[in-house]
PDB file of N, CA and C in Angstrom:
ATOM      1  N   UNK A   1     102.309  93.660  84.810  1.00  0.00           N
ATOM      2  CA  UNK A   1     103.081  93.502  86.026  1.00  0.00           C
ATOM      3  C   UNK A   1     102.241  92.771  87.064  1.00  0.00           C
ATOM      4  N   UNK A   2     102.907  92.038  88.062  1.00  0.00           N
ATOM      5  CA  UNK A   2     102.688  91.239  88.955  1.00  0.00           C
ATOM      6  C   UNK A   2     101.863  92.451  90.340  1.00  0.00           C
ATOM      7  N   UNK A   3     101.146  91.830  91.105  1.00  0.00           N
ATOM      8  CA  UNK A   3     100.811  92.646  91.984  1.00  0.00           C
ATOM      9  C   UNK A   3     101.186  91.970  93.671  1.00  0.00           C
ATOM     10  N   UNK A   4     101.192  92.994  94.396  1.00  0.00           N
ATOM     11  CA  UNK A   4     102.086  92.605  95.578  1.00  0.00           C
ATOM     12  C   UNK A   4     101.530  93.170  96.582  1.00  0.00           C
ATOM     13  N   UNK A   5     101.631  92.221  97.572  1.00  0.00           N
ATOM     14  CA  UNK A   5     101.363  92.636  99.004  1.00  0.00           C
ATOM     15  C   UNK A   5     102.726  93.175 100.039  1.00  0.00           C
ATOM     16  N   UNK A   6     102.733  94.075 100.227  1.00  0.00           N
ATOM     17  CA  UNK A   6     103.858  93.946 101.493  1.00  0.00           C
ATOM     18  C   UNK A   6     103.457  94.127 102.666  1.00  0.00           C
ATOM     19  N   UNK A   7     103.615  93.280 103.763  1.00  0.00           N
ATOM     20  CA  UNK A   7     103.656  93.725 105.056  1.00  0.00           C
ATOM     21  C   UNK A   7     105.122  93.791 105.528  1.00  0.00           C
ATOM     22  N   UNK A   8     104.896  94.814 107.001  1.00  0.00           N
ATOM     23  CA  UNK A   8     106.357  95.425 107.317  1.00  0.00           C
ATOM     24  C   UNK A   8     105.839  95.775 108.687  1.00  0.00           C
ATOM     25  N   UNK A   9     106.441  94.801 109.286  1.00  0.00           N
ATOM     26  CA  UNK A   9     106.877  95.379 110.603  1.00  0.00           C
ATOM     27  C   UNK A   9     108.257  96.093 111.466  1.00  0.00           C
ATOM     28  N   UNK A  10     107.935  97.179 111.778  1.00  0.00           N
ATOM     29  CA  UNK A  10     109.160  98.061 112.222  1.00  0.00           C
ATOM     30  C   UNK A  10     109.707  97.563 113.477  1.00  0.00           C
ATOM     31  N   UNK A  11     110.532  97.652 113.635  1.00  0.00           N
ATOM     32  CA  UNK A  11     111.827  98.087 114.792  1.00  0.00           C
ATOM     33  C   UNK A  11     111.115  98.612 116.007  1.00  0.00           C
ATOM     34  N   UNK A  12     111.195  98.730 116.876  1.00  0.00           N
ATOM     35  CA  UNK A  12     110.311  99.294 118.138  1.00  0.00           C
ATOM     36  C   UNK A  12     111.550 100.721 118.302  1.00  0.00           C
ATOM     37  N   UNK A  13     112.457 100.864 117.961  1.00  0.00           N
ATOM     38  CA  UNK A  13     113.148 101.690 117.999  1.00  0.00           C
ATOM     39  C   UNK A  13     112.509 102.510 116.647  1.00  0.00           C
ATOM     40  N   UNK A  14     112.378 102.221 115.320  1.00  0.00           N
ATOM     41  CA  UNK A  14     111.707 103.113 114.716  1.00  0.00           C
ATOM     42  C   UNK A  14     110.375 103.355 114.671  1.00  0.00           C
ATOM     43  N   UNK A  15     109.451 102.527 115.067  1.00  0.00           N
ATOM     44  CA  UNK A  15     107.996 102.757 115.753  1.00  0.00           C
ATOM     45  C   UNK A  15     108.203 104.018 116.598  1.00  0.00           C
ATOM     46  N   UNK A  16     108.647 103.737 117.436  1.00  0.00           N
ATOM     47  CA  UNK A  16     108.497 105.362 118.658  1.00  0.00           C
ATOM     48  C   UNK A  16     109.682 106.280 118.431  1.00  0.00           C
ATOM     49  N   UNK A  17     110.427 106.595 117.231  1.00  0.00           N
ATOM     50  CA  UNK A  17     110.561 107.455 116.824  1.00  0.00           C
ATOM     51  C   UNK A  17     109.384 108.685 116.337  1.00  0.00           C
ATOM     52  N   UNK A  18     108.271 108.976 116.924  1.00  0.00           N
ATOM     53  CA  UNK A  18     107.290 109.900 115.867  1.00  0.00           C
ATOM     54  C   UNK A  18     107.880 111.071 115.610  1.00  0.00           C
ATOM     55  N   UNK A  19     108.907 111.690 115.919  1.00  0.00           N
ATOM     56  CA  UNK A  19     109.380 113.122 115.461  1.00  0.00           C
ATOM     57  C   UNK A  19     109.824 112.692 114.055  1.00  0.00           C
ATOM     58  N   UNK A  20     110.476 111.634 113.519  1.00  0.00           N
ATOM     59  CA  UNK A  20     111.055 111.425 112.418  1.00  0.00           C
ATOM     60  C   UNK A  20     110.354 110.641 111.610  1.00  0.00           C
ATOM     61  N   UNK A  21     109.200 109.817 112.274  1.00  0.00           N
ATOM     62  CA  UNK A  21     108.246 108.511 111.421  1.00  0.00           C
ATOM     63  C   UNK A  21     108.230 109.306 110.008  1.00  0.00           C
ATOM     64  N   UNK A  22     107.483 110.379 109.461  1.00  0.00           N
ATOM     65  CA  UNK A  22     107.012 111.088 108.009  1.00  0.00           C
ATOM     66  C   UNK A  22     108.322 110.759 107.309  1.00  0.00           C
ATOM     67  N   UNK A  23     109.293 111.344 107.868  1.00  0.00           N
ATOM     68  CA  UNK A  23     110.892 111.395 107.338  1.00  0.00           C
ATOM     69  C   UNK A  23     111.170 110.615 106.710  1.00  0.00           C
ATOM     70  N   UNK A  24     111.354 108.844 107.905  1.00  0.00           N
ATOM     71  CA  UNK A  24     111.945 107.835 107.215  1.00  0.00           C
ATOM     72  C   UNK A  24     110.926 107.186 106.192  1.00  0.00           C
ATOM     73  N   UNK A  25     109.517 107.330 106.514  1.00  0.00           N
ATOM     74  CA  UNK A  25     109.266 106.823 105.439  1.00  0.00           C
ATOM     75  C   UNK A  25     109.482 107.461 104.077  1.00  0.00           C
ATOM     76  N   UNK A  26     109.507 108.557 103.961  1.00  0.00           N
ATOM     77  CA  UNK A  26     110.218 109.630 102.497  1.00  0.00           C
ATOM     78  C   UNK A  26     111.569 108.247 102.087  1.00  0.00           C
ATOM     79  N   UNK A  27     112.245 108.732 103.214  1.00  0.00           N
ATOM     80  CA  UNK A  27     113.723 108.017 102.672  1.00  0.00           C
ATOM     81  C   UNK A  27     113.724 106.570 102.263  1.00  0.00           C
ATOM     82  N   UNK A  28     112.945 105.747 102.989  1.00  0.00           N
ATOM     83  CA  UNK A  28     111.943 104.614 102.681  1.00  0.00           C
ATOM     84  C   UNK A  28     111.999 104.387 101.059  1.00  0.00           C
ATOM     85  N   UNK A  29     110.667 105.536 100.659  1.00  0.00           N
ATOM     86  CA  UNK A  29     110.357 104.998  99.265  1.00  0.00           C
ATOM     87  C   UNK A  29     111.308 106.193  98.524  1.00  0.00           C
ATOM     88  N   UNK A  30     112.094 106.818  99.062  1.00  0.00           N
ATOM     89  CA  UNK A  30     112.987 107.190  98.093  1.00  0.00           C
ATOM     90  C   UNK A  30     114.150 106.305  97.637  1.00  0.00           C
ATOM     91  N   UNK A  31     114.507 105.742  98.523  1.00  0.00           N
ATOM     92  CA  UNK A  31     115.260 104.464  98.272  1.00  0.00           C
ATOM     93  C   UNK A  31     114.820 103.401  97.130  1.00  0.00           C
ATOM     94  N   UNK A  32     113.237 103.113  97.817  1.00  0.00           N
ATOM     95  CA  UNK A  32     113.147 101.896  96.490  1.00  0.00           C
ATOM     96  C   UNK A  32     112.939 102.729  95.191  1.00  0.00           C
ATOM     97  N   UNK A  33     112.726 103.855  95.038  1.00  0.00           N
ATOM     98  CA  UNK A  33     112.522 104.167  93.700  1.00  0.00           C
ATOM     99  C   UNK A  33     113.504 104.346  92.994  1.00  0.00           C
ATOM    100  N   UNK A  34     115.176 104.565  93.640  1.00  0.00           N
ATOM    101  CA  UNK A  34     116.340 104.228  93.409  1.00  0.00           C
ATOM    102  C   UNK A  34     116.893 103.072  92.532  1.00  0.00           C
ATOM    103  N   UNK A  35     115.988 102.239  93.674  1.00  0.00           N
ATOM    104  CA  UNK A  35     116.498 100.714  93.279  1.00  0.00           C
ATOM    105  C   UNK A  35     115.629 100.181  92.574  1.00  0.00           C
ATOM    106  N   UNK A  36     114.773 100.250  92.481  1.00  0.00           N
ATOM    107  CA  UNK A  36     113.449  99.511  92.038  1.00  0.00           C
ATOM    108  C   UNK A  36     112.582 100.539  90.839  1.00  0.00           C
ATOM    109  N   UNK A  37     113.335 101.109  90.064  1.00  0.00           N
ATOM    110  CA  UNK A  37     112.526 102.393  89.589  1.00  0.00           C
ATOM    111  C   UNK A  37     111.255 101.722  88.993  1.00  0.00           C
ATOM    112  N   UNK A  38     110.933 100.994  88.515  1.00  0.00           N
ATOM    113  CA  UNK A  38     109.655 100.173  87.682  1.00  0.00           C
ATOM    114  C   UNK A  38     108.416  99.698  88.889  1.00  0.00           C
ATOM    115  N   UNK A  39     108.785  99.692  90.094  1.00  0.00           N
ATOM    116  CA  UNK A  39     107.735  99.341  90.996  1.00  0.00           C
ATOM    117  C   UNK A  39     107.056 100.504  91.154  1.00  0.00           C
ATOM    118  N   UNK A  40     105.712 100.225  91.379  1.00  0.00           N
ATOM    119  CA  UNK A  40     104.457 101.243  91.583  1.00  0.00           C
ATOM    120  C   UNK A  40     103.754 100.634  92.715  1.00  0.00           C
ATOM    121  N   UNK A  41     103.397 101.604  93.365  1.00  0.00           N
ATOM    122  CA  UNK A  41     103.169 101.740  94.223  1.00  0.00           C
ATOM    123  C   UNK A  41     101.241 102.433  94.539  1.00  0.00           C
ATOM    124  N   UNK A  42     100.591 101.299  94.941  1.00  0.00           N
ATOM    125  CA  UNK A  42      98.812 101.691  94.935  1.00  0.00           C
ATOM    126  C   UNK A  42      98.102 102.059  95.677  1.00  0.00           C
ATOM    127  N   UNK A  43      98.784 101.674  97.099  1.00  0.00           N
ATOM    128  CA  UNK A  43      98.342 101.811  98.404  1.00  0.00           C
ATOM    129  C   UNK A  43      99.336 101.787  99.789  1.00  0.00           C
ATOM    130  N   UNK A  44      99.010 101.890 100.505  1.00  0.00           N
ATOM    131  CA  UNK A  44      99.735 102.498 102.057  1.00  0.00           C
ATOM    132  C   UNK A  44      99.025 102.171 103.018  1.00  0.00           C
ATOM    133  N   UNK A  45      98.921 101.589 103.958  1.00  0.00           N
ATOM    134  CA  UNK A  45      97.880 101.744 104.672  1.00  0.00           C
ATOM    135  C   UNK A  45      99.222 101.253 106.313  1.00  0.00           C
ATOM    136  N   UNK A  46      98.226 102.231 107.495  1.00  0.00           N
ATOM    137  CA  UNK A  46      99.125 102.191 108.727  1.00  0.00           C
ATOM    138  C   UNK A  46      98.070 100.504 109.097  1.00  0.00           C
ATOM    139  N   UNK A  47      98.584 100.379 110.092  1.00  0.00           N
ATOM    140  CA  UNK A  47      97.767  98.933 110.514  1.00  0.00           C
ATOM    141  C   UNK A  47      97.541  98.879 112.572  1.00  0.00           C
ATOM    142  N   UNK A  48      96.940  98.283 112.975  1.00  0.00           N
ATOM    143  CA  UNK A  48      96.690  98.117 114.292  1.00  0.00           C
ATOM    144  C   UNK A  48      96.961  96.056 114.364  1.00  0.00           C
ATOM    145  N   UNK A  49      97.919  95.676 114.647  1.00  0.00           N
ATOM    146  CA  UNK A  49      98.027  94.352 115.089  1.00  0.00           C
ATOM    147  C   UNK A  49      99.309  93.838 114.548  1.00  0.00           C
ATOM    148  N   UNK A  50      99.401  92.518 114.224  1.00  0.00           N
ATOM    149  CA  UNK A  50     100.805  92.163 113.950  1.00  0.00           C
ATOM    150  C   UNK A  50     101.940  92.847 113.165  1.00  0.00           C
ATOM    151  N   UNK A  51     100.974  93.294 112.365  1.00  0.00           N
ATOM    152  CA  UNK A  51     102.079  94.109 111.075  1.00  0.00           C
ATOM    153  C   UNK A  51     101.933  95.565 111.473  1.00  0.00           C
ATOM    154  N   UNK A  52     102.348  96.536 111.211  1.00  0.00           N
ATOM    155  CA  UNK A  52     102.488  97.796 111.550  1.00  0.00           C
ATOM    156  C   UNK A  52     102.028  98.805 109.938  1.00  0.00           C
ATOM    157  N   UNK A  53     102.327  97.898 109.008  1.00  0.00           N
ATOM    158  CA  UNK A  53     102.267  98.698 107.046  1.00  0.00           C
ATOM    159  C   UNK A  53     101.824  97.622 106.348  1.00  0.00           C
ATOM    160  N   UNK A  54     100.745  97.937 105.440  1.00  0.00           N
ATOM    161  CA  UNK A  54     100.334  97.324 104.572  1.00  0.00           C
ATOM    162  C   UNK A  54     100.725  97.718 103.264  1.00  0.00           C
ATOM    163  N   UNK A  55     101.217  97.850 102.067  1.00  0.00           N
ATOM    164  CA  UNK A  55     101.764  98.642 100.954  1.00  0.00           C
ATOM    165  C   UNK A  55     101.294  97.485 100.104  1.00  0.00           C
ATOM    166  N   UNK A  56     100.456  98.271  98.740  1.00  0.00           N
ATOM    167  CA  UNK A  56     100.499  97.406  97.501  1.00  0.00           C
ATOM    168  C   UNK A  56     101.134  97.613  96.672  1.00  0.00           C
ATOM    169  N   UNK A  57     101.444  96.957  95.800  1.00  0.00           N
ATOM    170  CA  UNK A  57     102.698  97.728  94.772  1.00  0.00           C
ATOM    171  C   UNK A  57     102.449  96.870  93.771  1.00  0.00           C
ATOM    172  N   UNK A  58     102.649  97.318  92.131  1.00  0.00           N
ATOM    173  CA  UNK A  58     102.707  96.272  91.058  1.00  0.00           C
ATOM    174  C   UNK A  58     104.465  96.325  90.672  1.00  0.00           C
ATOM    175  N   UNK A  59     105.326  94.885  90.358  1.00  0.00           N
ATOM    176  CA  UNK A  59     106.520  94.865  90.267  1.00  0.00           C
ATOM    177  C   UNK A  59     106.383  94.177  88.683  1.00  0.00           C
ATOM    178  N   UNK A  60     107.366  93.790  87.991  1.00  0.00           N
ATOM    179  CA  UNK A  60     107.480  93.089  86.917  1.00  0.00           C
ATOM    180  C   UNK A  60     107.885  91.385  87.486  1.00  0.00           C
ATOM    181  N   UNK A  61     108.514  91.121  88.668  1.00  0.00           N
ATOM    182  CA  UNK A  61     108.753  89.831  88.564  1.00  0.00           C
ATOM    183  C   UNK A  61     109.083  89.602  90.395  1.00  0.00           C
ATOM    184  N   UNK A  62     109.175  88.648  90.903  1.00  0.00           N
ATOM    185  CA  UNK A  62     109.335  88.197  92.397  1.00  0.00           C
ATOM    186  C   UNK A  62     111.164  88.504  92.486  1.00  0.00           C
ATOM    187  N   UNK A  63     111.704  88.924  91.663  1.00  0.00           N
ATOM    188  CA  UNK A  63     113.313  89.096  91.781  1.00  0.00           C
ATOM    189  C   UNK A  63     112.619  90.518  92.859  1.00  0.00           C
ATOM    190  N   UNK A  64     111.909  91.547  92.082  1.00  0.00           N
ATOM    191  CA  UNK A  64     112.382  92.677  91.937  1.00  0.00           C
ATOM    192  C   UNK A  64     110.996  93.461  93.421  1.00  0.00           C
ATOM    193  N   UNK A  65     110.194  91.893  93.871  1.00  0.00           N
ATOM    194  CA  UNK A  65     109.345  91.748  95.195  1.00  0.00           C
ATOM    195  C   UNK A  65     110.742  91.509  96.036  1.00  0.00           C
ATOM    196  N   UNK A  66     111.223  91.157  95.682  1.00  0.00           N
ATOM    197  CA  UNK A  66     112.321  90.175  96.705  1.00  0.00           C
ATOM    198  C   UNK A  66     113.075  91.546  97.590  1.00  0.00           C
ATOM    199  N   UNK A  67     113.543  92.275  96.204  1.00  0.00           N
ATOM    200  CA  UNK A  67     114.427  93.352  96.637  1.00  0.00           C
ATOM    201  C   UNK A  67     113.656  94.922  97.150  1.00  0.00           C
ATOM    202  N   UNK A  68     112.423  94.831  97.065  1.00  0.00           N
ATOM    203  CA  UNK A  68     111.759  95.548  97.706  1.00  0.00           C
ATOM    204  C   UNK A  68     111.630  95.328  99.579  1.00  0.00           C
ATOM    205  N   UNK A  69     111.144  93.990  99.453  1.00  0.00           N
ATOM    206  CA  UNK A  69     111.490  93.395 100.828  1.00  0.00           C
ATOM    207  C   UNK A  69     112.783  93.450 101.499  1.00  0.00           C
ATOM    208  N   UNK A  70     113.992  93.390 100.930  1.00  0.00           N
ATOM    209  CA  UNK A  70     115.197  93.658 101.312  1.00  0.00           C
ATOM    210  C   UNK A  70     115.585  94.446 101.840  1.00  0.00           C
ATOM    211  N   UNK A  71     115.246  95.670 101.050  1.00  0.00           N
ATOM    212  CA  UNK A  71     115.724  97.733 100.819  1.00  0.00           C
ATOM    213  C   UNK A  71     114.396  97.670 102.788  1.00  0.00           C
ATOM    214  N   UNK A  72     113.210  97.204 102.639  1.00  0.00           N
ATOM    215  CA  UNK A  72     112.436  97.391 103.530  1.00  0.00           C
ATOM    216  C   UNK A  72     113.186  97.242 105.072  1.00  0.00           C
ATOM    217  N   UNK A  73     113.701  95.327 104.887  1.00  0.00           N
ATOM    218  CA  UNK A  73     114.837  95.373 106.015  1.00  0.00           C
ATOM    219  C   UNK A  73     115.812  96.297 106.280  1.00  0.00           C
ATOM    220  N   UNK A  74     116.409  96.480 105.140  1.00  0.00           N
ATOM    221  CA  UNK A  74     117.963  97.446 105.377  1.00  0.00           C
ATOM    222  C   UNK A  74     117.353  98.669 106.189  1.00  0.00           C
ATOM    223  N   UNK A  75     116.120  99.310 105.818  1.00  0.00           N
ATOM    224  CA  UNK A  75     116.201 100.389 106.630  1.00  0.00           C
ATOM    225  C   UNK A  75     115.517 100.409 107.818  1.00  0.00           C
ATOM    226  N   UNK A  76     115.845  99.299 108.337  1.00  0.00           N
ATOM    227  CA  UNK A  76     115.131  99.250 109.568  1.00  0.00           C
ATOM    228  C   UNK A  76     113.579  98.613 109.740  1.00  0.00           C
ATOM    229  N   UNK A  77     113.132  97.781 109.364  1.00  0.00           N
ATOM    230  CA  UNK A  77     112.132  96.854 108.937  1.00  0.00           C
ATOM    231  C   UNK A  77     112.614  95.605 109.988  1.00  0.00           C
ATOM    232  N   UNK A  78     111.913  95.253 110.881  1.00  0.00           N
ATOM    233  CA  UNK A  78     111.904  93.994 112.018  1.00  0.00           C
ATOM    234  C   UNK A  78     112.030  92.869 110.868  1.00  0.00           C
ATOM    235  N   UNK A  79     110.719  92.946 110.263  1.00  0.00           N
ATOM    236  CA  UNK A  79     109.833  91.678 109.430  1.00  0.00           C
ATOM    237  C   UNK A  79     109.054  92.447 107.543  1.00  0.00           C
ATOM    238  N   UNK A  80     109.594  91.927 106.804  1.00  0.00           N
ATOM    239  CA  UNK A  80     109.014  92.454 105.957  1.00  0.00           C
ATOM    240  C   UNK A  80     108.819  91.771 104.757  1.00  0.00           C
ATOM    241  N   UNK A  81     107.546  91.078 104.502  1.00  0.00           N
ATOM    242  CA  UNK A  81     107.009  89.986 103.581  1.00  0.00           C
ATOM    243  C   UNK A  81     106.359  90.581 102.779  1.00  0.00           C
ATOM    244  N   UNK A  82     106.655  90.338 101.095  1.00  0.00           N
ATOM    245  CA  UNK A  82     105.970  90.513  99.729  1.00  0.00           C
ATOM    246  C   UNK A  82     105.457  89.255  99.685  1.00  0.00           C
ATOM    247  N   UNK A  83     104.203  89.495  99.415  1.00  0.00           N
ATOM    248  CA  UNK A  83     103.162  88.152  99.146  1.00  0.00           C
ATOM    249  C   UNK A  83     102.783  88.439  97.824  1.00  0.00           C
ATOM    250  N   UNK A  84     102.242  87.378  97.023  1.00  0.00           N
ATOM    251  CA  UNK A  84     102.226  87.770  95.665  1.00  0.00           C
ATOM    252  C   UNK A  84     100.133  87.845  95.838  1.00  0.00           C
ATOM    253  N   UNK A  85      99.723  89.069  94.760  1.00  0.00           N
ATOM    254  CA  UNK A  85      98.104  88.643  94.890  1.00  0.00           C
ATOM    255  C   UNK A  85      97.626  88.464  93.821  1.00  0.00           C
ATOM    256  N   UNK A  86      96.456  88.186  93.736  1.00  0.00           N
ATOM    257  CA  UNK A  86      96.135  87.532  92.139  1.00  0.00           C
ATOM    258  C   UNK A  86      94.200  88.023  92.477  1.00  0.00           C
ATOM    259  N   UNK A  87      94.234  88.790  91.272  1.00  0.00           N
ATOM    260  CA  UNK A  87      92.679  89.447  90.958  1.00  0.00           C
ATOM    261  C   UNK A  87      91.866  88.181  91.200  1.00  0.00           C
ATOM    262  N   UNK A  88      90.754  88.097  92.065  1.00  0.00           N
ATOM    263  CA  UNK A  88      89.551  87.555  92.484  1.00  0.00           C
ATOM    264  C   UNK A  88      88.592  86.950  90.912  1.00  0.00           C
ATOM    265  N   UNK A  89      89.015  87.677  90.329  1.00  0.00           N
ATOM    266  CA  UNK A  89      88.244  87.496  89.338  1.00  0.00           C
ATOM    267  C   UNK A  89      89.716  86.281  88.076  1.00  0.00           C
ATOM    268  N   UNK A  90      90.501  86.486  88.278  1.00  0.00           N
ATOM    269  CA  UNK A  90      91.855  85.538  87.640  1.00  0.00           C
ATOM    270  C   UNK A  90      92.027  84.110  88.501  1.00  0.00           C
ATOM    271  N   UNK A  91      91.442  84.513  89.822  1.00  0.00           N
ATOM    272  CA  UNK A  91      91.653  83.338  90.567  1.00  0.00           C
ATOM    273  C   UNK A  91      90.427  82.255  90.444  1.00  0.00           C
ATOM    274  N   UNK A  92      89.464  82.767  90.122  1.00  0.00           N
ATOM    275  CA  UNK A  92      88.405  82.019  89.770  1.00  0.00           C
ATOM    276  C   UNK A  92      88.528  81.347  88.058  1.00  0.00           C
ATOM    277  N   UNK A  93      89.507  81.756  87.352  1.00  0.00           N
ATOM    278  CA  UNK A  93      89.561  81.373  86.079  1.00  0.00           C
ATOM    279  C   UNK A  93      90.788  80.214  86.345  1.00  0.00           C
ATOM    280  N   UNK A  94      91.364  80.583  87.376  1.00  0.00           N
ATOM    281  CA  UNK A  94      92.595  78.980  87.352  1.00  0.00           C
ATOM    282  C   UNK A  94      91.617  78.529  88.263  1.00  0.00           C
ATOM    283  N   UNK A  95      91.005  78.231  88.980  1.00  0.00           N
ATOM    284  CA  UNK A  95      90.022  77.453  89.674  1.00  0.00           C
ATOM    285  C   UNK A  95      89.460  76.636  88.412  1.00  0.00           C
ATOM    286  N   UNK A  96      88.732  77.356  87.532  1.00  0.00           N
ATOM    287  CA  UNK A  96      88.033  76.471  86.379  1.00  0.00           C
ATOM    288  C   UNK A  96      89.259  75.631  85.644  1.00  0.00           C
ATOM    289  N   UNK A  97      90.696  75.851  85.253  1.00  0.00           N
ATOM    290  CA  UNK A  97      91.381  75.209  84.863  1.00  0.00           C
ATOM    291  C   UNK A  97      91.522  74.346  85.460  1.00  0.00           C
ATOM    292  N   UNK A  98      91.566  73.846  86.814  1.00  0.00           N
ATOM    293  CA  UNK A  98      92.036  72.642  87.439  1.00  0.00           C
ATOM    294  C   UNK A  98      90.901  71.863  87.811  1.00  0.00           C
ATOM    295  N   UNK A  99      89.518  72.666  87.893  1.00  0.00           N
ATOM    296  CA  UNK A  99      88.285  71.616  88.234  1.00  0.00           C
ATOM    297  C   UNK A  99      88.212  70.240  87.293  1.00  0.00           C
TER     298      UNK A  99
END
């Protein structure tokens, strides 16, 4: 499987929700595991600056990045970009292919 970056920036209406923040994110990834049952999920991280969530996740294909990013909007997600990443050590092996 493919590996993935998501950033996600929230809603300023669900940002300063904190009585419910734990909540929606439950409903969050209960949702994609709904939709997305094959995505895994590696990391979480809160953030200080443009983005608000960092999430890594391994998917099988950019259809199924796409619709992760989607489910992210629907529930209230401002901005929410899957970037695709590629092992440091894989990226240096297509580097040698094209030198």
């Amino acid at each position: 499987m493919a590996t993935y970056i998501l950033m996600t920036k929230l809603s300023p209406e669900l940002m300063q929700d904190v009585k419910h923040r734990e909540a929606i994110g439950r409903h969050w990834m209960t949702v994609i595991q709904e939709k997305c049952p094959e995505v895994k999920f590696t990391a979480h991280y809160a953030l200080l600056g443009p983005y608000d969530f960092l999430d890594i996740y391994e998917a099988p294909d950019e259809e199924t990045a796409t619709k992760v990013s989607m489910i992210s909007q629907a529930q209230g997600a401002l901005s929410a970009e899957s970037w695709t990443a590629i092992e440091y050590g894989r990226f240096l092996e297509l580097m040698e292919e094209i030198a």
